[in-house]
C-alpha atoms as a PDB file:
ATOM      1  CA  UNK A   1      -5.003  26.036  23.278  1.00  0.00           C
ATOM      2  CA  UNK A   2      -3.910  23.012  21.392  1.00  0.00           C
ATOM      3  CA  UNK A   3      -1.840  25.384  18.834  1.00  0.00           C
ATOM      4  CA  UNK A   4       0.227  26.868  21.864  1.00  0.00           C
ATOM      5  CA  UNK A   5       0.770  23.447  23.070  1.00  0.00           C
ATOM      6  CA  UNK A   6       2.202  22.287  19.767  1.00  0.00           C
ATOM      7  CA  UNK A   7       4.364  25.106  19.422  1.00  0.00           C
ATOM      8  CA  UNK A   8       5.618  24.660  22.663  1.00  0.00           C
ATOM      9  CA  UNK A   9       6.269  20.928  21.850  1.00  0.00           C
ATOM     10  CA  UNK A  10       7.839  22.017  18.499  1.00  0.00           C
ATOM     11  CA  UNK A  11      10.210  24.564  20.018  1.00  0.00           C
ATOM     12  CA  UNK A  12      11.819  22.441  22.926  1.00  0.00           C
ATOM     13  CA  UNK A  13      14.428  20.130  22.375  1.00  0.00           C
ATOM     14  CA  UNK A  14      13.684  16.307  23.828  1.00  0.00           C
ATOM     15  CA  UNK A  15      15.830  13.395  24.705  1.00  0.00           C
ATOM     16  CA  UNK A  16      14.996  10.184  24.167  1.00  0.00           C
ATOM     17  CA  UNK A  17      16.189   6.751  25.028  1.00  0.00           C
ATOM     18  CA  UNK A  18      14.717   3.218  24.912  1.00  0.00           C
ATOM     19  CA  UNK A  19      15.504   0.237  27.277  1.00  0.00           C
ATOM     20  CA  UNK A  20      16.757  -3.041  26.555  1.00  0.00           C
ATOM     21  CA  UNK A  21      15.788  -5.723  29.094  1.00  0.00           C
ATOM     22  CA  UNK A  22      16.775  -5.479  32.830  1.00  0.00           C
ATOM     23  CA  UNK A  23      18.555  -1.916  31.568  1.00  0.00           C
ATOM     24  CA  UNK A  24      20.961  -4.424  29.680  1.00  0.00           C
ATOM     25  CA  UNK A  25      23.141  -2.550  26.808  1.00  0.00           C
ATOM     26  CA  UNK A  26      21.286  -5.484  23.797  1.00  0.00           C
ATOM     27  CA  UNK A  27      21.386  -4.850  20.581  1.00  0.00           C
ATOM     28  CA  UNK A  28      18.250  -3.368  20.488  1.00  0.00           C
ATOM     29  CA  UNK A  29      19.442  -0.342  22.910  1.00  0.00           C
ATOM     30  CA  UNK A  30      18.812   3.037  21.951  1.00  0.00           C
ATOM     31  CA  UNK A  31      21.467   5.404  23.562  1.00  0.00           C
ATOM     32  CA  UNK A  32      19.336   8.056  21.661  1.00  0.00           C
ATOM     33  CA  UNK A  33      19.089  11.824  21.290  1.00  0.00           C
ATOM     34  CA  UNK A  34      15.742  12.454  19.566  1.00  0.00           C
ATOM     35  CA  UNK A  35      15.532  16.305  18.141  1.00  0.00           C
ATOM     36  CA  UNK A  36      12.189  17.436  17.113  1.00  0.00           C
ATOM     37  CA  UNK A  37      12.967  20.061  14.577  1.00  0.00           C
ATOM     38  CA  UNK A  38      10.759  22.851  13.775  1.00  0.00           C
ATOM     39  CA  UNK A  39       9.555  22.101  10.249  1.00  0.00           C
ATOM     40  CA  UNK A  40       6.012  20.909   9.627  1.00  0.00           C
ATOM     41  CA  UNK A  41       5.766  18.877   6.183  1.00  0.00           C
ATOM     42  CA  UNK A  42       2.152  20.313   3.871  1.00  0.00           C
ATOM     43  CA  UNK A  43      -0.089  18.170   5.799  1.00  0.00           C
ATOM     44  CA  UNK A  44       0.920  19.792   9.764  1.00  0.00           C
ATOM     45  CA  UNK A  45       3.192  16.590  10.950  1.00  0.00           C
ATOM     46  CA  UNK A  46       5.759  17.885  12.808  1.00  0.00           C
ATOM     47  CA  UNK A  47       9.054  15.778  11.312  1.00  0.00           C
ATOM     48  CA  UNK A  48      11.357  13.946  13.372  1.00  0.00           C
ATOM     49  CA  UNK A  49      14.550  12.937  14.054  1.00  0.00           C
ATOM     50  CA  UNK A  50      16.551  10.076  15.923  1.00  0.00           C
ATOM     51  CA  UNK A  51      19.863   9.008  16.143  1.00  0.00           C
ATOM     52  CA  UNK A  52      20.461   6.889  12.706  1.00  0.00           C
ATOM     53  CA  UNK A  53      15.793   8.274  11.601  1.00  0.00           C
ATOM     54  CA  UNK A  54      14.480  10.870  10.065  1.00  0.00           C
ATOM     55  CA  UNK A  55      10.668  10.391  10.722  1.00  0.00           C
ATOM     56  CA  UNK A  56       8.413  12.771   8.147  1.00  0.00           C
ATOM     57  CA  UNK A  57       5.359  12.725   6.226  1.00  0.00           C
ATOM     58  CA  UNK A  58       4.261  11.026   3.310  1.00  0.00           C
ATOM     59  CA  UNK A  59       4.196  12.333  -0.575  1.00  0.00           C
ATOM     60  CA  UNK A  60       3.164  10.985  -3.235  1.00  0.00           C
ATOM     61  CA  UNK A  61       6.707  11.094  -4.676  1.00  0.00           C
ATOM     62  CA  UNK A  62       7.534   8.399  -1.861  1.00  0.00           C
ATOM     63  CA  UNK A  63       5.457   5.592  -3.471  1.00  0.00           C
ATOM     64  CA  UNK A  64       7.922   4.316  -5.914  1.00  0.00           C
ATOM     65  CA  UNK A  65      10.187   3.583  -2.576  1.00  0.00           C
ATOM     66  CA  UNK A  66       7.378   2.674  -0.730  1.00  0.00           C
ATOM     67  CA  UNK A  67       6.480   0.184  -3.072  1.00  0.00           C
ATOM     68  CA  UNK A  68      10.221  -1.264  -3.135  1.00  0.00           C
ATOM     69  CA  UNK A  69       9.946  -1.680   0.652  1.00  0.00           C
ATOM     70  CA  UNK A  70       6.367  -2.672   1.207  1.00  0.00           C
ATOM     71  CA  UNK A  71       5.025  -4.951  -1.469  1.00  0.00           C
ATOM     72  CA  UNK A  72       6.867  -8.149  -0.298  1.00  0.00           C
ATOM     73  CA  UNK A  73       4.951 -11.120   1.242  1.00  0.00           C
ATOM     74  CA  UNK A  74       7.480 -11.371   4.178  1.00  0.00           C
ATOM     75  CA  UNK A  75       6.344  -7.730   4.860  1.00  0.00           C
ATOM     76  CA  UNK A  76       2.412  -7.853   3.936  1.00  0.00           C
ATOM     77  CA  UNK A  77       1.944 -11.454   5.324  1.00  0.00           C
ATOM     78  CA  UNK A  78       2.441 -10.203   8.817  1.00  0.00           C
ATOM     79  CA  UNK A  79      -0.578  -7.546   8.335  1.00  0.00           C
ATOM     80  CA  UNK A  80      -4.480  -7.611   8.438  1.00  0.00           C
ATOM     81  CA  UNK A  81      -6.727  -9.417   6.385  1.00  0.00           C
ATOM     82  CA  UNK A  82      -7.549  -6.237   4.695  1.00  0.00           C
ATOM     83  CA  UNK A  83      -4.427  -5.630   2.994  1.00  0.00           C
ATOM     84  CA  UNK A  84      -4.609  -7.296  -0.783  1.00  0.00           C
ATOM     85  CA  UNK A  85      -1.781  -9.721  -1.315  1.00  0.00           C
ATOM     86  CA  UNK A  86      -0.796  -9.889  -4.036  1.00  0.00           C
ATOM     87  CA  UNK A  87      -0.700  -6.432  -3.304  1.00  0.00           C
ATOM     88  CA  UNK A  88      -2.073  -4.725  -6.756  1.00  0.00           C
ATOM     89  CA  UNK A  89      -0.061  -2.772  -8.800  1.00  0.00           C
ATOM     90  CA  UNK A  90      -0.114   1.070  -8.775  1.00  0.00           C
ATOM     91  CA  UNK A  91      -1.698   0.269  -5.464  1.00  0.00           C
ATOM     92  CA  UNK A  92       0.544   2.158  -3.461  1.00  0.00           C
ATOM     93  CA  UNK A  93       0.617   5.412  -4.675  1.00  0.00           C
ATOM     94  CA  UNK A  94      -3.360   5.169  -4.949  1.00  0.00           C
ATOM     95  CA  UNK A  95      -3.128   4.184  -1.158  1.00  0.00           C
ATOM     96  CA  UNK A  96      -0.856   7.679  -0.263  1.00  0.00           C
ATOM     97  CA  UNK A  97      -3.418   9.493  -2.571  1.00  0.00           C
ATOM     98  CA  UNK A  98      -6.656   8.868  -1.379  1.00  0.00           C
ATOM     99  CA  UNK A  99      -6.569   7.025   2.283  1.00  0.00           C
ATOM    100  CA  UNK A 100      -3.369   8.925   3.637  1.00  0.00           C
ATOM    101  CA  UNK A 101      -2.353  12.521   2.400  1.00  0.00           C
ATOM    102  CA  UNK A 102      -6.800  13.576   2.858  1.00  0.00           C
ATOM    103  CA  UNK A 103      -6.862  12.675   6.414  1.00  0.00           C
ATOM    104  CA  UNK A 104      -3.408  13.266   7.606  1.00  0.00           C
ATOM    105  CA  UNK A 105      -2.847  15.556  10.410  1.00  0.00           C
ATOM    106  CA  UNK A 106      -7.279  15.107  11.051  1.00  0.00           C
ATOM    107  CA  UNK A 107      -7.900  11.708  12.868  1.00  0.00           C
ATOM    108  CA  UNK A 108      -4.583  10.164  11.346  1.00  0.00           C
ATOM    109  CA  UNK A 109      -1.228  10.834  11.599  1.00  0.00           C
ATOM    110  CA  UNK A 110       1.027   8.594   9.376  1.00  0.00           C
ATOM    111  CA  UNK A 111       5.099   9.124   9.636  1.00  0.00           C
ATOM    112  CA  UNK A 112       7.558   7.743   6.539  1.00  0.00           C
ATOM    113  CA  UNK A 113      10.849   6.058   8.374  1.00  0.00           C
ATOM    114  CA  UNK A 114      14.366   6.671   6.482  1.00  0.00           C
ATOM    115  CA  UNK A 115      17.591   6.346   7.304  1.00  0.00           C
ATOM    116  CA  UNK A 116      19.925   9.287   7.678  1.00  0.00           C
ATOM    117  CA  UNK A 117      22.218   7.805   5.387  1.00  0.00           C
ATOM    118  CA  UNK A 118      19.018   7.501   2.872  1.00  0.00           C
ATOM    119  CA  UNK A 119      17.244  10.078   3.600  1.00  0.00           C
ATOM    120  CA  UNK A 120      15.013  10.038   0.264  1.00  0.00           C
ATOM    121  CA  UNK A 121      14.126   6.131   0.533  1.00  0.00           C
ATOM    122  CA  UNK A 122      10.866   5.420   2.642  1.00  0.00           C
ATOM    123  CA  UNK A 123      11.832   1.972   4.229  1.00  0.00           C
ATOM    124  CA  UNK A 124       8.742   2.050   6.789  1.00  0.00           C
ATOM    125  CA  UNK A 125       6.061   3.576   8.372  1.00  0.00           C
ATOM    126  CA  UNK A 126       4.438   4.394  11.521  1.00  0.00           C
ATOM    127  CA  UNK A 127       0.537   4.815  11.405  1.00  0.00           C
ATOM    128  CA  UNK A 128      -1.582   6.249  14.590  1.00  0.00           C
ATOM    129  CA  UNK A 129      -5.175   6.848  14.058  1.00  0.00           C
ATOM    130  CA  UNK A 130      -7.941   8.555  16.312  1.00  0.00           C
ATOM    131  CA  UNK A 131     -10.407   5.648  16.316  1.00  0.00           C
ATOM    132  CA  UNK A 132      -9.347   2.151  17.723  1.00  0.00           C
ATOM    133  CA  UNK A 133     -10.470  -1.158  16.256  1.00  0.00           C
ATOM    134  CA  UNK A 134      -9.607  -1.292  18.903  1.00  0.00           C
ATOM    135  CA  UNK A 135      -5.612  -0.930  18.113  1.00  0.00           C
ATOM    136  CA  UNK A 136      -4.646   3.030  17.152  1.00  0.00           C
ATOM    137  CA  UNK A 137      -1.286   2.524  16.289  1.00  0.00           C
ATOM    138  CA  UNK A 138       0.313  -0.082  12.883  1.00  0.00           C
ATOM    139  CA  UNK A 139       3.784  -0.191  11.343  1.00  0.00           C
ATOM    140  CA  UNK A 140       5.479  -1.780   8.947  1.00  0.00           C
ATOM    141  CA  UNK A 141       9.186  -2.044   8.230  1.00  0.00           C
ATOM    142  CA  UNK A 142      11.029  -3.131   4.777  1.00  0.00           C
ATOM    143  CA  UNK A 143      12.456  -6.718   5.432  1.00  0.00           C
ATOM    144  CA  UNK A 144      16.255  -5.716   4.881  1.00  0.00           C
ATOM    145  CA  UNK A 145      16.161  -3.544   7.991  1.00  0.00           C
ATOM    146  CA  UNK A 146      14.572  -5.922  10.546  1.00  0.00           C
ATOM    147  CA  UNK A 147      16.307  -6.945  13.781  1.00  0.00           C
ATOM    148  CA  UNK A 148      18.291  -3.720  14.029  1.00  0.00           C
ATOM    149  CA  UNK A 149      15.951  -2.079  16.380  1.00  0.00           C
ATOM    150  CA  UNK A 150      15.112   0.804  14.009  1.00  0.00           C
ATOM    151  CA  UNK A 151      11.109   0.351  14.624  1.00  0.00           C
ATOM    152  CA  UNK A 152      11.758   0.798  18.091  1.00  0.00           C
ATOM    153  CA  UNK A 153      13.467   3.411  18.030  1.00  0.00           C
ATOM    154  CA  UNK A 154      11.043   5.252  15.386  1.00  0.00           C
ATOM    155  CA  UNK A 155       8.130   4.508  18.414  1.00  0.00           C
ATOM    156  CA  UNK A 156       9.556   6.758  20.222  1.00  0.00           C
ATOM    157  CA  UNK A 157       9.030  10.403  19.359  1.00  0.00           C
ATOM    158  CA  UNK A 158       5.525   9.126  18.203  1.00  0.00           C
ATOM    159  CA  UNK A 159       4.237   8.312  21.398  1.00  0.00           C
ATOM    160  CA  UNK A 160       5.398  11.072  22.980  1.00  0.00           C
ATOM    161  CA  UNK A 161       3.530  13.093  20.323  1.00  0.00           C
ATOM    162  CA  UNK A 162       0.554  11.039  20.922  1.00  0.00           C
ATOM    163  CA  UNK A 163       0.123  11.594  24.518  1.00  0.00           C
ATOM    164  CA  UNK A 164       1.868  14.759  24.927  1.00  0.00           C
ATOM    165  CA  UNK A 165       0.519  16.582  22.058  1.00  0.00           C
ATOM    166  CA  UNK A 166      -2.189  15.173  20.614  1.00  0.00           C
ATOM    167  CA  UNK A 167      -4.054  14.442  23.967  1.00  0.00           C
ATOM    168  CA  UNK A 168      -4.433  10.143  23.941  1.00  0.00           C
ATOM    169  CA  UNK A 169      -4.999   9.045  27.004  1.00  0.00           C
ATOM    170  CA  UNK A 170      -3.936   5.548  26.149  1.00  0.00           C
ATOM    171  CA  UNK A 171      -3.122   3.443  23.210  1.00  0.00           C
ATOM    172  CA  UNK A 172      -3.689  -0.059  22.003  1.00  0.00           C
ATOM    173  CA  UNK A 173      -1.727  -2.330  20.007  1.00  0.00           C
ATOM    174  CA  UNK A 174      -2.339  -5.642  18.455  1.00  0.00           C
ATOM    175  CA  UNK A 175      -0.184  -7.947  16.658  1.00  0.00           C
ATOM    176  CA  UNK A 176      -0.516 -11.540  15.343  1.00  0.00           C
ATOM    177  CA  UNK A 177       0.370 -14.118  17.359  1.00  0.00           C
ATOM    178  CA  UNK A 178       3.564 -15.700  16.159  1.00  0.00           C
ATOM    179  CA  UNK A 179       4.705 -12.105  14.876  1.00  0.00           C
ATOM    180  CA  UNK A 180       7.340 -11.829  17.715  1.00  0.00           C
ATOM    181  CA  UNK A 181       9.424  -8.994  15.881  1.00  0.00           C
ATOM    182  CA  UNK A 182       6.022  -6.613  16.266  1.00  0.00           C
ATOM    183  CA  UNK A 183       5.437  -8.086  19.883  1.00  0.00           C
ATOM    184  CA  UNK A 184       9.044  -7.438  20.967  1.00  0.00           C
ATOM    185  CA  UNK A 185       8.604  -3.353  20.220  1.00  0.00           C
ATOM    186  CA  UNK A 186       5.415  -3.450  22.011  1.00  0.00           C
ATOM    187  CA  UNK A 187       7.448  -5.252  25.218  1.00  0.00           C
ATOM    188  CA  UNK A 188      10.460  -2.560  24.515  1.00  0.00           C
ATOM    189  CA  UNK A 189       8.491   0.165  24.910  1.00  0.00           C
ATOM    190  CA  UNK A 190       6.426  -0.087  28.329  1.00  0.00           C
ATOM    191  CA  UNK A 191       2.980  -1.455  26.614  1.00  0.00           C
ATOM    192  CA  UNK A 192       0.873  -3.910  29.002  1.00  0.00           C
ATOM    193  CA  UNK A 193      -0.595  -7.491  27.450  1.00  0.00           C
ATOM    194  CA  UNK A 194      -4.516  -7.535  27.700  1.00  0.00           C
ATOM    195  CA  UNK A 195      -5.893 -10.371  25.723  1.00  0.00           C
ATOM    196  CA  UNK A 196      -5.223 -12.545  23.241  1.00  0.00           C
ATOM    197  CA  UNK A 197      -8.440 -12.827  20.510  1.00  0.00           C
ATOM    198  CA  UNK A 198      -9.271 -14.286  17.255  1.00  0.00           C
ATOM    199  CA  UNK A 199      -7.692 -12.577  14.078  1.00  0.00           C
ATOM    200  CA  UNK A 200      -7.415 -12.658  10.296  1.00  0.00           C
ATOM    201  CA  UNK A 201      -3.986 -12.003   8.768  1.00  0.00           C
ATOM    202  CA  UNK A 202      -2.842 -12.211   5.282  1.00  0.00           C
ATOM    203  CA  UNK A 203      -0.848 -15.121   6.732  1.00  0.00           C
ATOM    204  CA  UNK A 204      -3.826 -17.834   7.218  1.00  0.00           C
ATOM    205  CA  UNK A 205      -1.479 -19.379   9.840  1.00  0.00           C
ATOM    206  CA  UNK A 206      -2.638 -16.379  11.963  1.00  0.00           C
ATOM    207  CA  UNK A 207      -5.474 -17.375  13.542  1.00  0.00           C
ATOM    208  CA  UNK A 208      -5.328 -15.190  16.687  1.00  0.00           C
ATOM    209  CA  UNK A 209      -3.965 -11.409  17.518  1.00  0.00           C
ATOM    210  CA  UNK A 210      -2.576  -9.924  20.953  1.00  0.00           C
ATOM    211  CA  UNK A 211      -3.927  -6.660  22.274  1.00  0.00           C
ATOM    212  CA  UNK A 212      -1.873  -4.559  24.122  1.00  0.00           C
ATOM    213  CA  UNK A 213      -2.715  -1.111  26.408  1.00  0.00           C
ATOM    214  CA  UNK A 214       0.284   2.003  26.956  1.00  0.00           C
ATOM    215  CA  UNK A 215      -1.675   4.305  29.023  1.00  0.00           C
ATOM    216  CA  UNK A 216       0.104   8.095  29.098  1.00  0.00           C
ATOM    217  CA  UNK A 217       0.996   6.903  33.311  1.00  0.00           C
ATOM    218  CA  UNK A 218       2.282   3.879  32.219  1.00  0.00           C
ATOM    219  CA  UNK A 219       4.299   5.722  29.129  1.00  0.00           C
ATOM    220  CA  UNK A 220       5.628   8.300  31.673  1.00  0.00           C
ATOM    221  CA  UNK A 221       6.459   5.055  34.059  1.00  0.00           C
ATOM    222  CA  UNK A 222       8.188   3.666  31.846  1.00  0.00           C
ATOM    223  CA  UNK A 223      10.716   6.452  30.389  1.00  0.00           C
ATOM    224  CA  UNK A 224      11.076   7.482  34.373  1.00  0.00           C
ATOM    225  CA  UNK A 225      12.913   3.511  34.770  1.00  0.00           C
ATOM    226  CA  UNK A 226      14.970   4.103  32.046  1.00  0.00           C
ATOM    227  CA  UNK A 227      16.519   7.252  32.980  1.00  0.00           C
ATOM    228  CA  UNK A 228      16.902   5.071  36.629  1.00  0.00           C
ATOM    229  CA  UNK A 229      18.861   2.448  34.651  1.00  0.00           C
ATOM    230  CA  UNK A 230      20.771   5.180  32.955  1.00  0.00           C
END
């Protein structure tokens, strides 16, 4: 049953857009037209595509750009504790290896984020995972490309893959508190505030994370007001 769902998914043709505040035309507004094309990459991840994305998965012939993008304080400070910093060398490609490409498409599902106009540089990433702690979905973005909306816009296809596809019911977030980039996506994209908790970051200013909830009603809520605004 799942298989004729995903093939269904795979063969239609979706349109996306995200809202900027009050419907406003910000920055941050994605007058989108999200295709999801009908090519799988090795691992089963269906591969899409936004207006200015291309949203695939990971290789191991993506760590040297990975690295470029990733290992960077301003980048890894913003993460969990768990993350090494400094971040050790050869680390990423070991991290693709052995924690990514064996699971992916199982109980994780992790996308690489380039740029049309790059489309061989990995400049981000968007992680979901099956089992929350409590959160189920992390990203990361290179620092040259924040502030241009591009994470929110990547979001996009993913959650409707999530619910639509891979059968979440709902999805939580966290973020640090003081990382206002991460909470802005999570405010740009329908999810609800919960709690605010303690939290280890690689920053030790972090002391505390915010949860967030998107439930698949409030997902399907939320893209209903935009096409309203629209």
């Amino acid at each position: 049953m799942l298989l004729i769902v995903i093939r269904s998914f795979l063969a239609t043709k979706i349109k996306y857009k995200a809202a900027a505040p009050a419907c406003s035309l910000a920055d941050d507004y994605l007058g989108n037209v999200i295709n999801l094309r009908e090519t799988l990459d090795m691992a089963n991840l269906p591969v899409f595509t936004t207006e200015r994305l291309i949203l695939r998965g990971l290789t191991e012939a993506d760590a040297p750009a990975y690295e470029k993008n990733f290992v960077d304080y301003e980048v890894i400070s913003q993460l969990a504790f768990a993350v090494p910093w400094p971040y050790p060398a050869g680390g990423v490609l070991d991290y693709i290896r052995h924690q990514i490409i064996p699971r992916q498409g199982n109980d994780r599902w992790v996308w690489g984020i380039l740029v049309k106009e790059q489309p061989s540089e990995i400049i981000g990433v968007v992680d979901l995972w099956r089992s929350g702690t409590p959160e189920n979905r992390g990203f990361w973005l290179g620092r040259k490309y924040w502030g241009k909306g591009i994470m929110t816009e990547a979001v996009f296809p993913v959650m409707d893959y999530a619910f639509d596809v891979l059968g979440f019911e709902s999805l939580f977030f966290s973020n640090a508190l003081g990382n206002e980039r991460s909470r802005r996506v999570k405010e740009k994209t329908g999810a609800r505030f919960l709690r605010t908790e303690p939290g280890k970051f690689v920053n030790p200013l972090y002391t505390e994370r915010e949860i967030w909830e998107l439930t698949k009603p409030l997902w399907r809520e939320f893209k209903s007001q935009q096409k309203i605004c629209r």
